[in-house]
N, C-alpha and C. Protein backbone atom coordinates (compact mmCIF):
# COMPACT_ATOMS: atom_id res chain seq x y z
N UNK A 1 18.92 143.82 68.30
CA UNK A 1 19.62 142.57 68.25
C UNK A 1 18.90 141.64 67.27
N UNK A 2 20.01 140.91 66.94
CA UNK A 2 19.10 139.76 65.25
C UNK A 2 19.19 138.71 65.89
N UNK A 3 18.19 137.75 65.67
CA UNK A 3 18.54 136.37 65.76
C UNK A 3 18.63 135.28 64.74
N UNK A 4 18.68 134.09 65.02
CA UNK A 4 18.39 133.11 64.41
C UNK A 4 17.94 132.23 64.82
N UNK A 5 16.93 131.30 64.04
CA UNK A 5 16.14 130.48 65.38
C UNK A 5 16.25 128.50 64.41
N UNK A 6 16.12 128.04 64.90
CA UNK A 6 16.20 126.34 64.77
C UNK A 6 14.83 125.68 65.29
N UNK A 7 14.23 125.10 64.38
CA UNK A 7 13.15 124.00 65.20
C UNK A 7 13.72 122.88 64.53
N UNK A 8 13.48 122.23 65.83
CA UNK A 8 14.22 120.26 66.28
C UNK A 8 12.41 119.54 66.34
N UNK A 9 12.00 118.64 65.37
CA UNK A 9 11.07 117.49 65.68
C UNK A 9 11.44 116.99 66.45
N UNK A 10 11.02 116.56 68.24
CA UNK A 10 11.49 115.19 68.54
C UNK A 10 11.34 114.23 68.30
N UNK A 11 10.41 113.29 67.25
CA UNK A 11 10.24 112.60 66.34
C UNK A 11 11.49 112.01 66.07
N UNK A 12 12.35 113.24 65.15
CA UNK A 12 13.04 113.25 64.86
C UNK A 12 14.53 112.54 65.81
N UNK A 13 14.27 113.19 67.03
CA UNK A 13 15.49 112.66 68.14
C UNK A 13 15.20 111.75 68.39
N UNK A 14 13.82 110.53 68.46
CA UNK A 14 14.20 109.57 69.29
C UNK A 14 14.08 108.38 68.21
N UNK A 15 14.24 109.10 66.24
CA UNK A 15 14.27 108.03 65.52
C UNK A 15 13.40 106.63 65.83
N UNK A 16 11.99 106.84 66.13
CA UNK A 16 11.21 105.87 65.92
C UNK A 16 10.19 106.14 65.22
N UNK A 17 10.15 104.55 64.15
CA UNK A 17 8.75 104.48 63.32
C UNK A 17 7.45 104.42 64.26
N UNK A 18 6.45 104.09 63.77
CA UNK A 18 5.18 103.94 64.66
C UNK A 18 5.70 102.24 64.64
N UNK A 19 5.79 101.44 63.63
CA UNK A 19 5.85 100.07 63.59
C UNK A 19 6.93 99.71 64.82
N UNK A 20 7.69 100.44 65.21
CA UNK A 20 8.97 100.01 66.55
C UNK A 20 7.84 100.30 67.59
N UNK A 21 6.70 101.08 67.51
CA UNK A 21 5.96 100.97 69.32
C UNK A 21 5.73 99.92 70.04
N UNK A 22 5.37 99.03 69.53
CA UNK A 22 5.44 97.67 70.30
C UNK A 22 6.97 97.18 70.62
N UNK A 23 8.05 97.16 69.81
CA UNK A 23 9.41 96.90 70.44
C UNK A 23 10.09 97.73 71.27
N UNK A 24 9.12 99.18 71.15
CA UNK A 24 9.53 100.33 72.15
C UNK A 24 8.76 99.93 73.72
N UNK A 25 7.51 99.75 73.31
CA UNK A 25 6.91 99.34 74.75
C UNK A 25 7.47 98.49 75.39
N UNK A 26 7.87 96.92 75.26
CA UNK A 26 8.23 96.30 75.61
C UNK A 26 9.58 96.38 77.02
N UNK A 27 10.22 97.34 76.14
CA UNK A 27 11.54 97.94 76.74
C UNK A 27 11.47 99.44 76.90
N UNK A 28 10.21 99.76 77.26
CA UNK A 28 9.90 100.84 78.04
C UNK A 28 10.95 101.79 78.82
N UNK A 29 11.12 101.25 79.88
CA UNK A 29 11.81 101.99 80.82
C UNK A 29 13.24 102.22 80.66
N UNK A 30 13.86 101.27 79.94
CA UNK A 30 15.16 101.33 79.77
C UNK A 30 15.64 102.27 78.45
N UNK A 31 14.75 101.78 77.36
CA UNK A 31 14.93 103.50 76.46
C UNK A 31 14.40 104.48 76.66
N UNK A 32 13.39 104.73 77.47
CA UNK A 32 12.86 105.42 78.12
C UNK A 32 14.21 106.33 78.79
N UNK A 33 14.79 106.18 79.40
CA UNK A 33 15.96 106.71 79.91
C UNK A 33 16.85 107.06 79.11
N UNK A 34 17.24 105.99 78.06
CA UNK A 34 18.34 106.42 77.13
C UNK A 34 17.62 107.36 75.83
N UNK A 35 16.55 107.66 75.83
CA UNK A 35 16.01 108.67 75.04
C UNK A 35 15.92 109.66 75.50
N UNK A 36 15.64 109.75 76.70
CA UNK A 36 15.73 111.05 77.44
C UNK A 36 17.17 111.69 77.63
N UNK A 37 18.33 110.86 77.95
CA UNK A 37 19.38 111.02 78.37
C UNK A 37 20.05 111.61 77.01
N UNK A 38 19.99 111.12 75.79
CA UNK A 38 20.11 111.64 74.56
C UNK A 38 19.72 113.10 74.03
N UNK A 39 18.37 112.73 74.66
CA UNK A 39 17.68 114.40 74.50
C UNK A 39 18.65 115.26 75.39
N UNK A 40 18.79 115.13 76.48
CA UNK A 40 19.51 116.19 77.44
C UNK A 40 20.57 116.30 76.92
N UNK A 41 21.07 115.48 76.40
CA UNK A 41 22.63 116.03 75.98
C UNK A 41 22.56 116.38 74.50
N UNK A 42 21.65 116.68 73.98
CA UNK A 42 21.47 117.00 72.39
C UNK A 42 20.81 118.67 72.73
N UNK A 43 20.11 118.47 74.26
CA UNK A 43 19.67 119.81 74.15
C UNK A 43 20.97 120.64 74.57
N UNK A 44 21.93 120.34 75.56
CA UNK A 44 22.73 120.57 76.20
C UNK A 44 23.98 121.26 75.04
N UNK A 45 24.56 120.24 74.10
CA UNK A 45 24.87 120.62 73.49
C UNK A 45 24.46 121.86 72.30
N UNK A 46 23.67 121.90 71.89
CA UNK A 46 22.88 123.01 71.37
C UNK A 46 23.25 124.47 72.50
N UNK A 47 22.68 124.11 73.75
CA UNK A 47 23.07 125.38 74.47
C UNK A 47 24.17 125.71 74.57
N UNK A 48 25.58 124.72 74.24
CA UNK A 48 26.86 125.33 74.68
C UNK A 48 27.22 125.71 72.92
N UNK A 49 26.42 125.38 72.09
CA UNK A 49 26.78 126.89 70.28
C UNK A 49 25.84 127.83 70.90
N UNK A 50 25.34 127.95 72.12
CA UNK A 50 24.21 129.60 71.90
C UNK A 50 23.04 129.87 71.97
N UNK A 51 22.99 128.32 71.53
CA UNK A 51 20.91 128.11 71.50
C UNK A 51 20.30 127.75 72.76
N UNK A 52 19.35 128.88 72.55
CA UNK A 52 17.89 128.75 73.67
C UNK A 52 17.15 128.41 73.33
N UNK A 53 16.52 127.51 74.19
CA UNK A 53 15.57 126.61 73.94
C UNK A 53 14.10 128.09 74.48
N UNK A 54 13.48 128.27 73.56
CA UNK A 54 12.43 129.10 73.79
C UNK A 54 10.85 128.81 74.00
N UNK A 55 10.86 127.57 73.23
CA UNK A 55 9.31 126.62 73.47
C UNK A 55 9.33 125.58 72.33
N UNK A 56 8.40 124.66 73.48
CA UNK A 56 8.03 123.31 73.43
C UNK A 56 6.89 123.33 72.69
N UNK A 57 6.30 123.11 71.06
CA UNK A 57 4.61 122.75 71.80
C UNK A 57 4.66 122.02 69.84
N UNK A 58 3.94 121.10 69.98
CA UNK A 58 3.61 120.31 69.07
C UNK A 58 4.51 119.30 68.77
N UNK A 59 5.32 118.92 69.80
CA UNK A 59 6.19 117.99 69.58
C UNK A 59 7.65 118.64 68.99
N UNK A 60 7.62 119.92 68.74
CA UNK A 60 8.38 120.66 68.20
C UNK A 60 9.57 121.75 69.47
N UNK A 61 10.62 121.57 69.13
CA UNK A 61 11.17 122.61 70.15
C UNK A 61 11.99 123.49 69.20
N UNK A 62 11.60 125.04 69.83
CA UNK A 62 12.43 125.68 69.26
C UNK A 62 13.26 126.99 69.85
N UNK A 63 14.50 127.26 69.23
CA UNK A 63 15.34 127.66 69.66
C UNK A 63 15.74 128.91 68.96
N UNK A 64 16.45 129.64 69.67
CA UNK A 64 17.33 131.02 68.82
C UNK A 64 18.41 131.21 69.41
N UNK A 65 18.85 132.08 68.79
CA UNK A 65 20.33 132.33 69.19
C UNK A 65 21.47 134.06 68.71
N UNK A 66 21.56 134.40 69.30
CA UNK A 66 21.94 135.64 68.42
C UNK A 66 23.13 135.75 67.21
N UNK A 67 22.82 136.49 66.69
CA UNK A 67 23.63 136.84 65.57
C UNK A 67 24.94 137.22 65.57
């Protein structure tokens, strides 16, 4: 069997500079949720084209999917 595989930065998903950490802290908990909630449905979607999420590690997730 062949695959194909995808790596996602989350960096990348939650679109913040370092200079937004202080406007991120502030409002902590509430994007806190809506970043997460984003992620789940960005991962979610990904799983319903095919993709498995196979590992997490450097801030990096990555995925495959068959051919």
């Amino acid at each position: 069997m062949k695959f194909e595989y995808k790596i996602i930065n989350l960096s990348n998903i939650n679109n913040r500079d370092s200079h937004d950490l202080d406007i991120y802290e502030n409002k902590n908990k509430q994007n806190s949720q809506q970043l997460e909630k984003g992620l789940h449905e960005q991962i979610n979607s990904l799983g319903k084209e095919g993709w498995e999420l196979v590992s997490v590690y450097n801030n990096n997730c990555y995925f495959k999917r068959a051919l």
